[in-house]
N, C-alpha and C. Protein backbone atom coordinates (compact mmCIF):
# COMPACT_ATOMS: atom_id res chain seq x y z
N UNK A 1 0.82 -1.19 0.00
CA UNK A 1 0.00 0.00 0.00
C UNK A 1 0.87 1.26 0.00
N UNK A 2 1.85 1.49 0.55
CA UNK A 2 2.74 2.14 1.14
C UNK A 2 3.53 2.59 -0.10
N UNK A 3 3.99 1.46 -0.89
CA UNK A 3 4.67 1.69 -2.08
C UNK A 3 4.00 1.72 -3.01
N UNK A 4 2.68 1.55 -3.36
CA UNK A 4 1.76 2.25 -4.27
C UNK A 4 1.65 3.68 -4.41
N UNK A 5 1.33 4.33 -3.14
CA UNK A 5 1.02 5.44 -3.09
C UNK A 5 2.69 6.19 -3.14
N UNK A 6 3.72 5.66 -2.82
CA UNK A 6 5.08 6.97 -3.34
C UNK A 6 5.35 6.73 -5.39
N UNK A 7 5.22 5.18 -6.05
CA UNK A 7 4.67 5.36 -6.54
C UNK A 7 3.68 6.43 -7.64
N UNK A 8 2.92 6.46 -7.33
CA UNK A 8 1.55 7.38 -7.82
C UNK A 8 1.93 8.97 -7.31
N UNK A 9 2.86 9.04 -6.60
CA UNK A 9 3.06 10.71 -6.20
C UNK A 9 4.45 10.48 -6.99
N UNK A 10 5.36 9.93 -6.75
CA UNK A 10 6.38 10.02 -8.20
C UNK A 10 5.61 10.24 -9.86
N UNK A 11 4.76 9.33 -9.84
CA UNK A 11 3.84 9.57 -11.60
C UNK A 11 3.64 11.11 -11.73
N UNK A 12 2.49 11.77 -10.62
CA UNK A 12 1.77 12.79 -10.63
C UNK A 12 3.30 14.16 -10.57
N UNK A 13 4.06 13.71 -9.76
CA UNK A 13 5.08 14.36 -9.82
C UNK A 13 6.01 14.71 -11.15
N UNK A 14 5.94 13.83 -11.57
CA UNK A 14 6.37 13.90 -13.21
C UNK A 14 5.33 14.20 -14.06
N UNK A 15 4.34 13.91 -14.02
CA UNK A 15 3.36 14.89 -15.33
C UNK A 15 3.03 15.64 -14.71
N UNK A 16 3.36 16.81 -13.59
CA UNK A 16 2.86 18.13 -13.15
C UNK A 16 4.36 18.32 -14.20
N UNK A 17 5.58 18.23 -13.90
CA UNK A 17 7.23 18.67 -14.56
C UNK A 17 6.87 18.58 -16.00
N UNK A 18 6.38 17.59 -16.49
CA UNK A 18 6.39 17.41 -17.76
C UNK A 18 5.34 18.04 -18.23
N UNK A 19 4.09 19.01 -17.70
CA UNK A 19 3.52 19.48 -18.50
C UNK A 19 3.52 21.43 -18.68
N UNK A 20 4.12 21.56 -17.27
CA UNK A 20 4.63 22.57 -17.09
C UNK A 20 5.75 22.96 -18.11
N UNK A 21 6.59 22.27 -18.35
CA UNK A 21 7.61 22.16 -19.75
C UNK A 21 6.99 22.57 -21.00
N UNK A 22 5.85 21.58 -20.91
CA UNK A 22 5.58 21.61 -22.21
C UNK A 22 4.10 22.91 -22.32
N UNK A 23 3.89 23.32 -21.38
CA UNK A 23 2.87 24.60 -21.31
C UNK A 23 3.45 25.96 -21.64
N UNK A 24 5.05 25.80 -20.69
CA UNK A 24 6.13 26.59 -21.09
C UNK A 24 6.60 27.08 -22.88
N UNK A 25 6.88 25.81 -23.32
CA UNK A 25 7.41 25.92 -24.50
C UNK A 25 6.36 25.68 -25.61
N UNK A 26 4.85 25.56 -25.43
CA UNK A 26 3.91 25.99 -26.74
C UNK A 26 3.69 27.15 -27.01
N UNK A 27 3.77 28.22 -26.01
CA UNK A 27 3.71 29.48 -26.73
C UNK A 27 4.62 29.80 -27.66
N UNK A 28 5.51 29.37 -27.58
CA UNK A 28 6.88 29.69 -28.76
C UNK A 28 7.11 29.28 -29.67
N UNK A 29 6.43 27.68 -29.84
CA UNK A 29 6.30 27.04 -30.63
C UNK A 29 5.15 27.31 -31.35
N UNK A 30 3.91 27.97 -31.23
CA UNK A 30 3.19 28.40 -31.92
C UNK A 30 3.05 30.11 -32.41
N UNK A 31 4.01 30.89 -31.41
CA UNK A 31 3.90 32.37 -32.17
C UNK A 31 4.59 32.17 -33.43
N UNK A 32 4.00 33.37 -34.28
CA UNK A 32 4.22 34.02 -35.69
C UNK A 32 5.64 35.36 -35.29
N UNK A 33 6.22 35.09 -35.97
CA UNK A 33 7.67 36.08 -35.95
C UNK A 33 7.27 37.37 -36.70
N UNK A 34 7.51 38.57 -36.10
CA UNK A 34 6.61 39.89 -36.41
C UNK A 34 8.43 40.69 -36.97
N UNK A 35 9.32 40.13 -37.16
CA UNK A 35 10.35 40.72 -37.50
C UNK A 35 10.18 40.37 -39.37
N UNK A 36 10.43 41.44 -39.55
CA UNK A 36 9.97 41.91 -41.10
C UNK A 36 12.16 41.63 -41.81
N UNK A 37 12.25 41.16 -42.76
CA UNK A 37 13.32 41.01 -43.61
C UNK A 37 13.93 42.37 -44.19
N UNK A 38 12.81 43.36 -44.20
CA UNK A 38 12.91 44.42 -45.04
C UNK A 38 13.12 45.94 -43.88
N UNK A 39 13.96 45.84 -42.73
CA UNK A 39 13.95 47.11 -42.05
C UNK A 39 15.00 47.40 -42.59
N UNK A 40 14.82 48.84 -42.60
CA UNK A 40 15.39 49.78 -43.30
C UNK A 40 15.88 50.34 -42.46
N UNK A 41 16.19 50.80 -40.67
CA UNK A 41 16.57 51.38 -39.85
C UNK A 41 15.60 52.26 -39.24
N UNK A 42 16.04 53.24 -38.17
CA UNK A 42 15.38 54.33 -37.73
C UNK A 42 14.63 55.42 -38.32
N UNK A 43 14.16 54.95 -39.86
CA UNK A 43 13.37 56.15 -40.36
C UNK A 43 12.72 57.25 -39.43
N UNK A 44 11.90 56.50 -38.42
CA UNK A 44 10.88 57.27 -37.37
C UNK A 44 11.28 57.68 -36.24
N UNK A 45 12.68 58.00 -36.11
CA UNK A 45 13.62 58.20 -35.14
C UNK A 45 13.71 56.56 -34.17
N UNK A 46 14.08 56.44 -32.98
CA UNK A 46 14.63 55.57 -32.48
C UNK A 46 13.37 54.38 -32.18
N UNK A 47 12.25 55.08 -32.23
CA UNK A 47 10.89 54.35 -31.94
C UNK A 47 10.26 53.35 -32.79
N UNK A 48 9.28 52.22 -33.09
CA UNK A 48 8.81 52.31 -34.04
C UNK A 48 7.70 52.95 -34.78
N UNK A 49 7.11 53.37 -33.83
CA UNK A 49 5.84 54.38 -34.39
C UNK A 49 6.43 55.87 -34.19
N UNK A 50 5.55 56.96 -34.99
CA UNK A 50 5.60 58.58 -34.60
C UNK A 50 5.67 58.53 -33.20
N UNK A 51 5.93 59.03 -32.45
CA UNK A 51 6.43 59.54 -31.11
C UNK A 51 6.10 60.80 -30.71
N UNK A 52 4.60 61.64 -29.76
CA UNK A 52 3.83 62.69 -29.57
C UNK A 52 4.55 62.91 -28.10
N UNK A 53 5.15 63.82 -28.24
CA UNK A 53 5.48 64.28 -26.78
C UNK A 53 4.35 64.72 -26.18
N UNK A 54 4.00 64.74 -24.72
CA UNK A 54 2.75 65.36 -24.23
C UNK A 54 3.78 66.52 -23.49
N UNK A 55 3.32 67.28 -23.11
CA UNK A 55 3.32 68.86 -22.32
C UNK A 55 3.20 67.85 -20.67
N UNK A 56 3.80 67.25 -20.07
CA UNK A 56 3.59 66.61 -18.82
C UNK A 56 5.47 66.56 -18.17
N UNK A 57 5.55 66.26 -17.01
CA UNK A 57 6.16 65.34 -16.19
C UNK A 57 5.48 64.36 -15.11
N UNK A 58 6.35 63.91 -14.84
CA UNK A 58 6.76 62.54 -14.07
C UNK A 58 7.67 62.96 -12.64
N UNK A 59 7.73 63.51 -11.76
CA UNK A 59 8.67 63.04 -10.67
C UNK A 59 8.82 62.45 -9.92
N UNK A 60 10.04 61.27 -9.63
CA UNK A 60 9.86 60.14 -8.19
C UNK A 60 11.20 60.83 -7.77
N UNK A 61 10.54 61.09 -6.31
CA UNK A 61 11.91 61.38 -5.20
C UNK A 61 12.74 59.89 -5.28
N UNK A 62 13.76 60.44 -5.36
CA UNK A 62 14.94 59.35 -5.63
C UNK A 62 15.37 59.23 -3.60
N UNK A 63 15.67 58.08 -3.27
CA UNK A 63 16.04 57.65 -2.32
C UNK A 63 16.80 56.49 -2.30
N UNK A 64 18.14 56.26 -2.16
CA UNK A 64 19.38 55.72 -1.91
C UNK A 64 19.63 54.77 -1.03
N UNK A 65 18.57 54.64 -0.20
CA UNK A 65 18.48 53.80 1.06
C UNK A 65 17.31 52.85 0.61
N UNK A 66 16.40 53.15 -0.11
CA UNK A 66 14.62 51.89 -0.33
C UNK A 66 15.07 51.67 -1.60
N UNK A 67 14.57 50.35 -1.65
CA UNK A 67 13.60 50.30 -3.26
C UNK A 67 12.32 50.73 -3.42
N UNK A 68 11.68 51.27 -2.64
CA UNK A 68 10.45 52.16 -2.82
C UNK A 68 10.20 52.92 -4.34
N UNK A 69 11.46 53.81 -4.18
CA UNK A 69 11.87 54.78 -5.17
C UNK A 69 11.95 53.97 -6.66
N UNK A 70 12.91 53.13 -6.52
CA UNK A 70 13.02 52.18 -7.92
C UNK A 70 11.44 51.45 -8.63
N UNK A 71 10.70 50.81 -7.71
CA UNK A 71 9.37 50.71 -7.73
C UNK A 71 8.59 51.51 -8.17
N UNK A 72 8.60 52.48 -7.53
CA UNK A 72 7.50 53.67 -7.29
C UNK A 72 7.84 54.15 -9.38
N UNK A 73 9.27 54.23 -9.62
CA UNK A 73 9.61 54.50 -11.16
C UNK A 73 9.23 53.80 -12.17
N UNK A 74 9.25 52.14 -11.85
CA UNK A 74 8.76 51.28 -12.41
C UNK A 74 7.27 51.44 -13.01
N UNK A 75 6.89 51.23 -11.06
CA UNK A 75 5.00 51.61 -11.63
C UNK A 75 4.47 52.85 -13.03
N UNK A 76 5.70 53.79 -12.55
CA UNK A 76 5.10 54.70 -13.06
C UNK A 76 5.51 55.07 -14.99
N UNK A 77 5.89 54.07 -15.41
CA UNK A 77 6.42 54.21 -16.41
C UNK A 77 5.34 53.72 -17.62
N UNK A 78 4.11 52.93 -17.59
CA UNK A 78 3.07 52.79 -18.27
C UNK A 78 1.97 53.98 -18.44
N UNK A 79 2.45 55.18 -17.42
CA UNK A 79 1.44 56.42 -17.39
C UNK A 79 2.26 57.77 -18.39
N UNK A 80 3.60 57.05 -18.37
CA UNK A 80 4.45 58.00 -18.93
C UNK A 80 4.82 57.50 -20.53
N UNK A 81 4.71 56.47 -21.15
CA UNK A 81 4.87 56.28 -22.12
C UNK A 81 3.86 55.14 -22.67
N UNK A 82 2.71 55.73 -23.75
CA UNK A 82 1.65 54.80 -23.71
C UNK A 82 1.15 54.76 -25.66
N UNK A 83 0.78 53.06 -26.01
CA UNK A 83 0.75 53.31 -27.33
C UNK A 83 -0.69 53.85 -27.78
N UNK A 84 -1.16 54.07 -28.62
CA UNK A 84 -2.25 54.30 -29.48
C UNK A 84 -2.82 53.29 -30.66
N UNK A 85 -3.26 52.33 -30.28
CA UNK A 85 -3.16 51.27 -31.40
C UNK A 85 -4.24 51.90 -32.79
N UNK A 86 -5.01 52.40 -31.91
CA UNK A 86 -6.31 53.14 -33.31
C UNK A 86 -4.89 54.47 -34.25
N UNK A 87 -4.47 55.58 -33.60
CA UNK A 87 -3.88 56.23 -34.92
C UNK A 87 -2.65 55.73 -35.00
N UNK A 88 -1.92 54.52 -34.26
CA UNK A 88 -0.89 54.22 -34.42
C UNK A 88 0.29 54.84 -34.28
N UNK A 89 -0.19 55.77 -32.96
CA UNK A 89 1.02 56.45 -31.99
C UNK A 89 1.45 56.52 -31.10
N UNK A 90 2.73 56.46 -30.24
CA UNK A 90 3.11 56.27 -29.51
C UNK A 90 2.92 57.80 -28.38
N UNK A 91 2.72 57.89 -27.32
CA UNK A 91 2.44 59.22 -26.39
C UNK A 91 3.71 58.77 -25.78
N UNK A 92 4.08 59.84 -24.85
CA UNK A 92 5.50 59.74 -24.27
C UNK A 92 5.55 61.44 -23.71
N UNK A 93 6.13 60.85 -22.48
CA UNK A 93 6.85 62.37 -21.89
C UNK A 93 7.46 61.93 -20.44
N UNK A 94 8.51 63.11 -20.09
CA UNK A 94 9.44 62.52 -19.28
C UNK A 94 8.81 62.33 -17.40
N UNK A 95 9.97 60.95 -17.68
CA UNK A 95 9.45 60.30 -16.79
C UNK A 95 11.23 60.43 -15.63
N UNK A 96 11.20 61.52 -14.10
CA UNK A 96 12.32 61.55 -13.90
C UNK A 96 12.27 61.29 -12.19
N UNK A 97 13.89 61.02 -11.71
CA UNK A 97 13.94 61.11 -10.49
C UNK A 97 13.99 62.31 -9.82
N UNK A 98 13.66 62.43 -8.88
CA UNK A 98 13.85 64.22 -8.35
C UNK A 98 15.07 63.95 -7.22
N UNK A 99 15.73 64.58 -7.30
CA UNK A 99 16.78 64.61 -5.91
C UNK A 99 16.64 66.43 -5.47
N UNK A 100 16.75 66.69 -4.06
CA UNK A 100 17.63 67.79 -3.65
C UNK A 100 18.74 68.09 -4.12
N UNK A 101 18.87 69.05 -3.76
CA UNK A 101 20.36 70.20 -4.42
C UNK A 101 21.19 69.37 -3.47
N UNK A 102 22.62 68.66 -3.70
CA UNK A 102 23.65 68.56 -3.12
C UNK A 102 24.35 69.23 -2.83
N UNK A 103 24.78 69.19 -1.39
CA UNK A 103 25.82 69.89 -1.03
C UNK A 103 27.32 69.54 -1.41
N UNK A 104 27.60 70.84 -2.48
CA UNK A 104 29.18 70.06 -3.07
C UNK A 104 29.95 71.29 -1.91
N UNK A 105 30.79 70.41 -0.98
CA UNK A 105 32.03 70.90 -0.78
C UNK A 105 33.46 70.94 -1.43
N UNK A 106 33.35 70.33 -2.35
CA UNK A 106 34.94 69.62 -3.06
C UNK A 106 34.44 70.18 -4.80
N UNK A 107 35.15 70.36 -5.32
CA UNK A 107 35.16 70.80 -6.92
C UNK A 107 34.77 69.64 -7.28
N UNK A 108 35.38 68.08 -6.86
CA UNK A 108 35.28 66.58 -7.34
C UNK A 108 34.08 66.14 -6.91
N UNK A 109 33.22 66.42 -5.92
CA UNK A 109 31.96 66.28 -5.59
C UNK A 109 30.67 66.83 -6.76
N UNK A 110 31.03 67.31 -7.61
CA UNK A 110 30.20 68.36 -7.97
C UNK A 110 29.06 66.92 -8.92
N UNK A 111 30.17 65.79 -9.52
CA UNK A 111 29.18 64.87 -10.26
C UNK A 111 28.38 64.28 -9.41
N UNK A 112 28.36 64.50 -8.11
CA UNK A 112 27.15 63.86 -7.31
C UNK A 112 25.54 64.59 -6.80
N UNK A 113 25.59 65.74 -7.68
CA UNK A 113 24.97 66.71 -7.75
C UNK A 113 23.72 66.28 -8.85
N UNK A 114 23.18 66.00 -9.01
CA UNK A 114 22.04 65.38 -10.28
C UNK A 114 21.52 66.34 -9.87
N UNK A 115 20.77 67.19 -9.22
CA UNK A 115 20.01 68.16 -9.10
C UNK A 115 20.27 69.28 -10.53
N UNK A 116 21.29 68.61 -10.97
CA UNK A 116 21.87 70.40 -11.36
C UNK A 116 21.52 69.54 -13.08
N UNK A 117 21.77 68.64 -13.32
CA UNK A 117 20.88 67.65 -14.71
C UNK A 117 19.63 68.18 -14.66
N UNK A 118 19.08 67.66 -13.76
CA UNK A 118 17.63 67.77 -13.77
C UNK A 118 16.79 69.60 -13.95
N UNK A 119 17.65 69.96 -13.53
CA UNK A 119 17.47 71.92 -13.84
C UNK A 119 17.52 72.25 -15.24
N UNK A 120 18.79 71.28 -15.72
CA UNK A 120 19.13 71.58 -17.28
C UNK A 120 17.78 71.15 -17.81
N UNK A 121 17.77 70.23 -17.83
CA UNK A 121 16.58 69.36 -18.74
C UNK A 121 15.32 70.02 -18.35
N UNK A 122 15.25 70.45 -17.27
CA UNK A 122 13.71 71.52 -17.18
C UNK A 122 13.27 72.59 -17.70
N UNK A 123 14.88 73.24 -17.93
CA UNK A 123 15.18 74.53 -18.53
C UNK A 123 14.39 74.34 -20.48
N UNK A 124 14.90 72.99 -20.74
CA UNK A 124 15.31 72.51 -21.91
C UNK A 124 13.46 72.15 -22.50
N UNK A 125 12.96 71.28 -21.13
CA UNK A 125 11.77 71.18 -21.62
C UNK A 125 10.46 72.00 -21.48
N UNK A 126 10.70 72.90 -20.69
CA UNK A 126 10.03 74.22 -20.26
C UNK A 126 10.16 74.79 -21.76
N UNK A 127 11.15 74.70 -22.30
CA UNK A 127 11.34 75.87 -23.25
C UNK A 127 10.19 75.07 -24.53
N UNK A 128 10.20 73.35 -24.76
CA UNK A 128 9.72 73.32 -25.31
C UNK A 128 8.08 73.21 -25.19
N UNK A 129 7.69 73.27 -23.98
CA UNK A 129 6.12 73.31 -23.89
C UNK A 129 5.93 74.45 -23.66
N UNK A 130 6.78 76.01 -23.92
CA UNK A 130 5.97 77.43 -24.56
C UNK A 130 6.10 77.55 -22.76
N UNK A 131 6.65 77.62 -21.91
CA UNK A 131 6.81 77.72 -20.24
C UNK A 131 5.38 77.26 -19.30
N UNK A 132 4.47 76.37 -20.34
CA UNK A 132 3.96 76.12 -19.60
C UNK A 132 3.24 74.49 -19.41
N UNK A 133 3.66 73.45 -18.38
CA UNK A 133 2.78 72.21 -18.43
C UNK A 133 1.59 71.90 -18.37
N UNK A 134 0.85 71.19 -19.09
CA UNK A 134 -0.58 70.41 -18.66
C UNK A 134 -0.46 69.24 -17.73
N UNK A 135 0.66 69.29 -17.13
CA UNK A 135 0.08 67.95 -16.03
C UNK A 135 1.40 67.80 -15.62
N UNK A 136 1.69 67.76 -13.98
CA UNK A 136 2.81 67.26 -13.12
C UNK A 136 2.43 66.16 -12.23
N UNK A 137 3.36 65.33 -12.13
CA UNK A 137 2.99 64.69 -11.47
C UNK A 137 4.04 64.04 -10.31
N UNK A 138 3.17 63.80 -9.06
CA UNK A 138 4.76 63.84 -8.14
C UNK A 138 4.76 62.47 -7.14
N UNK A 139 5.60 61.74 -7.08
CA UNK A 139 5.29 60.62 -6.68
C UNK A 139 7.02 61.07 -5.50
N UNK A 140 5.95 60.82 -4.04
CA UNK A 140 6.80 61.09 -3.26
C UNK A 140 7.26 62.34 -2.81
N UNK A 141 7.23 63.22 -3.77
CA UNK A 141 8.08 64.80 -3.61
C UNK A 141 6.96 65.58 -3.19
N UNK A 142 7.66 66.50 -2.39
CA UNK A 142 6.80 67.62 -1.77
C UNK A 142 6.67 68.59 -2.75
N UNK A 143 5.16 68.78 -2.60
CA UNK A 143 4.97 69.99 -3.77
C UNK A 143 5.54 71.27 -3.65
N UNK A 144 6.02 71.57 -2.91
CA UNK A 144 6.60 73.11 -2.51
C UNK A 144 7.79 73.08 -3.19
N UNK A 145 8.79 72.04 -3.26
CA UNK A 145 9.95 71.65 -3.73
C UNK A 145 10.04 71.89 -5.15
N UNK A 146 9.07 71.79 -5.79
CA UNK A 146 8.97 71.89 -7.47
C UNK A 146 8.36 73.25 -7.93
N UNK A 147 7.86 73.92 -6.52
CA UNK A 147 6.74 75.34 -7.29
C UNK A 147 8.05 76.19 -7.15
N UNK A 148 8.81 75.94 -7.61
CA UNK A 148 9.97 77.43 -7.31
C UNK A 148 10.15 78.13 -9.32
């Protein structure tokens, strides 16, 4: 009786392995390959569809100590770059970490400063949404920190 039943849990044990394998490897074996013979390169810049910047940001307070922060960027990266399957466009706009201003004491300190990136690129994208956004968004960061 005893050795029936290890047995019958060895069987069941092997067709749970063996079908899991093989549940694994039919999707692959039945997709269609969507890679075309005929690309020609980046016609449409680096994307494959047109690429619509929206007038938006994205900020996650960056923190050095959690993965909160890394997460919190993750999540937020399907709100920041999203396709259009009806006109067949891609939406997109930046999606960034926010840090405080570092304190550089040392001239050699100064690359630990990302604050001072993130000014550039605001400068950069301010200029291109005409100085003004339709939508901020702040994951983690205090709003006072960004109204300057």
């Amino acid at each position: 009786m005893n050795r029936s039943i290890n047995i019958s849990k060895v069987g069941i044990s092997i067709s749970l392995v063996v079908l899991m394998l093989v549940s694994s490897a039919l999707p692959v074996a039945v997709a269609e390959s969507n890679i075309k013979n005929n690309i020609k390169g980046y016609d449409k810049g680096v994307s494959w569809q047109p690429v619509v910047p929206l007038k938006k940001v994205t900020f996650v307070n960056f923190d050095e100590n959690s993965y909160l922060d890394d997460y919190s960027y993750l999540a937020a990266v399907p709100t920041t770059v999203f396709y259009d399957k009806d006109g067949g466009r891609l939406f997109s706009y930046p999606l960034l970490f926010y840090q405080d201003p570092y304190p550089v004491k040392e001239d050699k300190e100064r690359s630990l400063n990302a604050r001072q990136g993130i000014d550039y690129f605001m400068e950069d994208w301010m200029s291109y949404c005409n100085g003004r956004l339709d939508g901020l968004t702040l994951i983690n960061v205090d709003k006072n920190k960004v109204a300057q």
